[in-house]
Each structure stands twice: as C-alpha cells, then as structure tokens.
Protein backbone atom coordinates (compact mmCIF):
# COMPACT_ATOMS: atom_id res chain seq x y z
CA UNK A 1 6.48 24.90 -10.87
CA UNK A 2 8.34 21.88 -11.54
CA UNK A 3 5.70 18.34 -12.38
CA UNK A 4 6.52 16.10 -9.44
CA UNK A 5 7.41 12.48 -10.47
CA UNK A 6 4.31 10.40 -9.61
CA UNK A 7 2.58 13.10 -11.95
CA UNK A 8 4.92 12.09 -15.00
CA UNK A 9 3.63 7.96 -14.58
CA UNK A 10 1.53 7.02 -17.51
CA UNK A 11 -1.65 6.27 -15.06
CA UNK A 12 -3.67 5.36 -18.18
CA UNK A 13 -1.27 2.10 -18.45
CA UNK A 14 -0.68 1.71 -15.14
CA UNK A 15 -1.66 -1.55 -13.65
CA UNK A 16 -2.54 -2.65 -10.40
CA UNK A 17 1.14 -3.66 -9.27
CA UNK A 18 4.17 -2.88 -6.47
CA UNK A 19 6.14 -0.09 -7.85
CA UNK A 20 8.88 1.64 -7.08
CA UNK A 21 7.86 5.15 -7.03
CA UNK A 22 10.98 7.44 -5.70
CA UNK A 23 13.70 6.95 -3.60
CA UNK A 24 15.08 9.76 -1.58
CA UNK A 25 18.45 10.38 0.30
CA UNK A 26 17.81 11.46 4.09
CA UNK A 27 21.63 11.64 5.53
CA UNK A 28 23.60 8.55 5.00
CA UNK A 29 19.97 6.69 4.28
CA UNK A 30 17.87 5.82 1.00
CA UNK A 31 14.41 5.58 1.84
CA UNK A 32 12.59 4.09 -1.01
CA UNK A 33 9.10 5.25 -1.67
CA UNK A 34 6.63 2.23 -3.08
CA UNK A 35 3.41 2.24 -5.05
CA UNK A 36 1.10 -0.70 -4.14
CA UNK A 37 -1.55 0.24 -7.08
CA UNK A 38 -4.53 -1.98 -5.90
CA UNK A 39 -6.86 -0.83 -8.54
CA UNK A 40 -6.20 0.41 -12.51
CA UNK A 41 -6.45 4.15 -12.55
CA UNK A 42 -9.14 6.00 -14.77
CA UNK A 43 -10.58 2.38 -15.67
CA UNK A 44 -11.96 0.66 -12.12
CA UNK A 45 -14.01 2.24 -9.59
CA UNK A 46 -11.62 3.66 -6.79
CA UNK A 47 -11.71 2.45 -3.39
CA UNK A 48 -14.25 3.72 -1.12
CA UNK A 49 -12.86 5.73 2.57
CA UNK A 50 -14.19 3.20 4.60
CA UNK A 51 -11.98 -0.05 3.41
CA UNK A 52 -9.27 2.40 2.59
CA UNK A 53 -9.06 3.21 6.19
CA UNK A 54 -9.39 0.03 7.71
CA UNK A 55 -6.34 -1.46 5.30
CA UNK A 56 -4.11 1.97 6.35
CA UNK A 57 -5.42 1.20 10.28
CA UNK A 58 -4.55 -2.74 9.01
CA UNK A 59 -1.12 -2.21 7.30
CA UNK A 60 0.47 0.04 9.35
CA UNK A 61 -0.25 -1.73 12.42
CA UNK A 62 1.10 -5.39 10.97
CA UNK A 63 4.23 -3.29 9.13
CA UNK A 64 5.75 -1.48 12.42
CA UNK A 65 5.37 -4.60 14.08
CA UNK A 66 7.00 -6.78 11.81
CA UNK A 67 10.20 -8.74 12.74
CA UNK A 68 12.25 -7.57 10.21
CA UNK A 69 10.80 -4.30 8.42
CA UNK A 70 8.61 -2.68 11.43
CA UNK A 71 11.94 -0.18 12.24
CA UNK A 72 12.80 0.50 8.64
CA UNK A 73 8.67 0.93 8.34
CA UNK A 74 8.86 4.98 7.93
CA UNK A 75 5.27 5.56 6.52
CA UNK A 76 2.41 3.40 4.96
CA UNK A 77 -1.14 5.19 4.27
CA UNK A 78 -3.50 5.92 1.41
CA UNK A 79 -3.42 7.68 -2.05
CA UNK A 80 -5.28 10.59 -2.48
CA UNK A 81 -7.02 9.04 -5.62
CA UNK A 82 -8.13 6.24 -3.50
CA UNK A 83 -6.68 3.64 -6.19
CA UNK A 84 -3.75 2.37 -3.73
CA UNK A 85 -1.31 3.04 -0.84
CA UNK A 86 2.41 4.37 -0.26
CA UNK A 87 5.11 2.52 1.98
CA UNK A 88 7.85 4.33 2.75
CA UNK A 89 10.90 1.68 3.52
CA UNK A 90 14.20 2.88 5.48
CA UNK A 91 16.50 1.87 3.02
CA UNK A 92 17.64 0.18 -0.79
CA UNK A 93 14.90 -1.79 -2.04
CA UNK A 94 13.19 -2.82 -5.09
CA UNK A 95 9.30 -3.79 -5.95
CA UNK A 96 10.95 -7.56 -6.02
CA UNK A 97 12.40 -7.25 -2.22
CA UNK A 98 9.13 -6.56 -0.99
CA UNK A 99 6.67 -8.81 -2.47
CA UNK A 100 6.90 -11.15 0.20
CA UNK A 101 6.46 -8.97 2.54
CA UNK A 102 3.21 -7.30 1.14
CA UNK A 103 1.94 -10.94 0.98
CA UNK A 104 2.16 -11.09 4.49
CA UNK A 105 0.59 -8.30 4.87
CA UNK A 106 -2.24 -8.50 2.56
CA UNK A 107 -2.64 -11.86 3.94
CA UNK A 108 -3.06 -10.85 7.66
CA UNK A 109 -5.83 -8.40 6.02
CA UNK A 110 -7.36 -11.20 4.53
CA UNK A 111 -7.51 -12.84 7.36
CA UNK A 112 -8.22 -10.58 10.12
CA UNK A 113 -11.05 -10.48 12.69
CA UNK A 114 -12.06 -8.84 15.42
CA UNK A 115 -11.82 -5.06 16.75
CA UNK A 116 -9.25 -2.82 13.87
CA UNK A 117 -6.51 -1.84 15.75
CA UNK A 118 -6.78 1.98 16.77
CA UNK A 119 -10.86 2.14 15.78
CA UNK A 120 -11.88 4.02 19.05
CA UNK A 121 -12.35 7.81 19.37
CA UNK A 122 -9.68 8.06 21.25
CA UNK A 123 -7.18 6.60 19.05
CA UNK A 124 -8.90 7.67 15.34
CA UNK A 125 -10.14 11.37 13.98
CA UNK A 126 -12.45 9.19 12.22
CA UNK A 127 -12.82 5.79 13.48
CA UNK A 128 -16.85 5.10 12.35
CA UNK A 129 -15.30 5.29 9.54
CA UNK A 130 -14.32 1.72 9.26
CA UNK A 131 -15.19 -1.12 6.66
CA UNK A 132 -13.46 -4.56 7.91
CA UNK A 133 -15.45 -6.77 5.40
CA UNK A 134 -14.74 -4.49 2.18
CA UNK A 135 -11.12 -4.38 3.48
CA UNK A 136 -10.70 -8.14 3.69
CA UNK A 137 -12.55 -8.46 0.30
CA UNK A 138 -10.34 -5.90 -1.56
CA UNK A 139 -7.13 -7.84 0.39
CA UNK A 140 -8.14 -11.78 -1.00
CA UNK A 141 -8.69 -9.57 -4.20
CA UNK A 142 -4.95 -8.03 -4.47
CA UNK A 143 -3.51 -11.50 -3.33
CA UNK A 144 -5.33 -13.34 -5.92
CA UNK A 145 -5.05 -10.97 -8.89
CA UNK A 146 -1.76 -9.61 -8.64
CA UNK A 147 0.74 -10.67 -5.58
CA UNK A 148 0.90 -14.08 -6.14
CA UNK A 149 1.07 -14.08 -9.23
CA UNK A 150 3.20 -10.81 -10.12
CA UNK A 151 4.50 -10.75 -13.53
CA UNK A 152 7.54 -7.85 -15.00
CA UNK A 153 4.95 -5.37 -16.07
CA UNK A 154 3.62 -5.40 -12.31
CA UNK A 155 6.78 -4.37 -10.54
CA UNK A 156 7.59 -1.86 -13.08
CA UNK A 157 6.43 1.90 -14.18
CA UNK A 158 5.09 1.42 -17.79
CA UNK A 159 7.72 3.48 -20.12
C-alpha cells in the first residue's frame, strides 16, 4: 500500500505549530486540510481524552458558528495520537490565513465557562468524559507558546 502523507512528516522535528497538512479537490472546491500540532510528538506527554474532548466539543461548536468560516467549517476533531487536532476548511488557504482565526478560537477556550456545549447523554456517546479546566489550561498554553507568537518554522512542515 501506498504511505499516506501525514505518515511521510518528520514527527521527530515537528513542532507544536498550524500546518498545512493536504489539500484536496472535491468538484470545483479545494478543501484544505490543517494540522494544529498542540504538543511536540515523541518528546511531550500527549493530551489526555478528557481535555481533548472538551476542546473538539469547544472548537467545533465556536468554528460552525463563526461569522465568516462556520459554512466553509467542513470538519474539526482530534488526532488519533492525541498530540493535536484537524480542521478541514472549504476552500484555498494557508497556515498564515488562519492564525487569526485559531486565536479566536483558542481564546474563547481560554475563556470559557459554564456547561460544554453538547455534554449531555443525549447529545455525546461519551459526555462524562469531559475536562473543562485541563481544556482551558492546554488553550492559555497554545496561545501563549505558539499562536501569538508564531514564527516560519511553526506554519511550515519541517523538510
């Protein structure tokens, strides 16, 4: 079998970054497929499920309600490995054109209180499952490390 992409990134130099990971024609449309790496691969500890879940509960809810990018928001939700997320954006984009955008939504993480949107049994196959303190904590902690102040070697796939 052909190696997929993502299995061809150098994760022992990857740094916690926005990447561009793939992007994909669908029809007349390029969805672009990011990589928001919140932890270094193979060197930090990985996120547990709990905050994990609460930032994909978190993220998706603030990203398909956002103004401008909630109908080009096609997917956001966790990494296997537990060491970041995927966004899937409707369209031609680069890691650049959404930084501000993830520090909005990093920041409403940050920031958020009260009852995670879609935590009820009803809603969730696993809503107990839930870690709002951890999530805010590893939120402040991606704003303060790498958003705001993202450097070249952040945005890109080490070669």
């Amino acid at each position: 079998m052909k190696t997929i992409a993502s299995f061809t990134v150098d994760h022992l130099r990857l740094l916690p970054g926005v990447y561009v990971s793939r992007k994909d024609g669908i029809g007349n449309e390029t969805v672009t497929t990011f990589d928001i790496r919140m932890t270094r691969p193979n060197y930090e500890p990985v996120m547990n499920t709990a905050e994990v879940h609460t930032i994909e509960h978190l993220g998706a809810t603030f990203l398909r309600n956002h103004a401008q990018y909630g109908e080009k928001t096609v997917y956001f939700g966790p990494m296997g490995c537990r060491t970041g997320f995927y966004l899937l954006l409707a369209g031609e984009y680069t890691s650049e054109d959404i930084v501000p955008l993830l520090k909005e939504m990093f920041s409403f993480i940050a920031n958020f209180h009260g009852e995670v949107p879609g935590a009820a049994a009803v809603a969730c196959g696993n809503y107990l499952d839930m870690n709002l303190p951890m999530a805010r904590f590893l939120a402040t902690k991606y704003l303060d490390e790498v958003l705001d102040k993202i450097t070249p070697d952040r945005l890109n796939y080490p070669q």
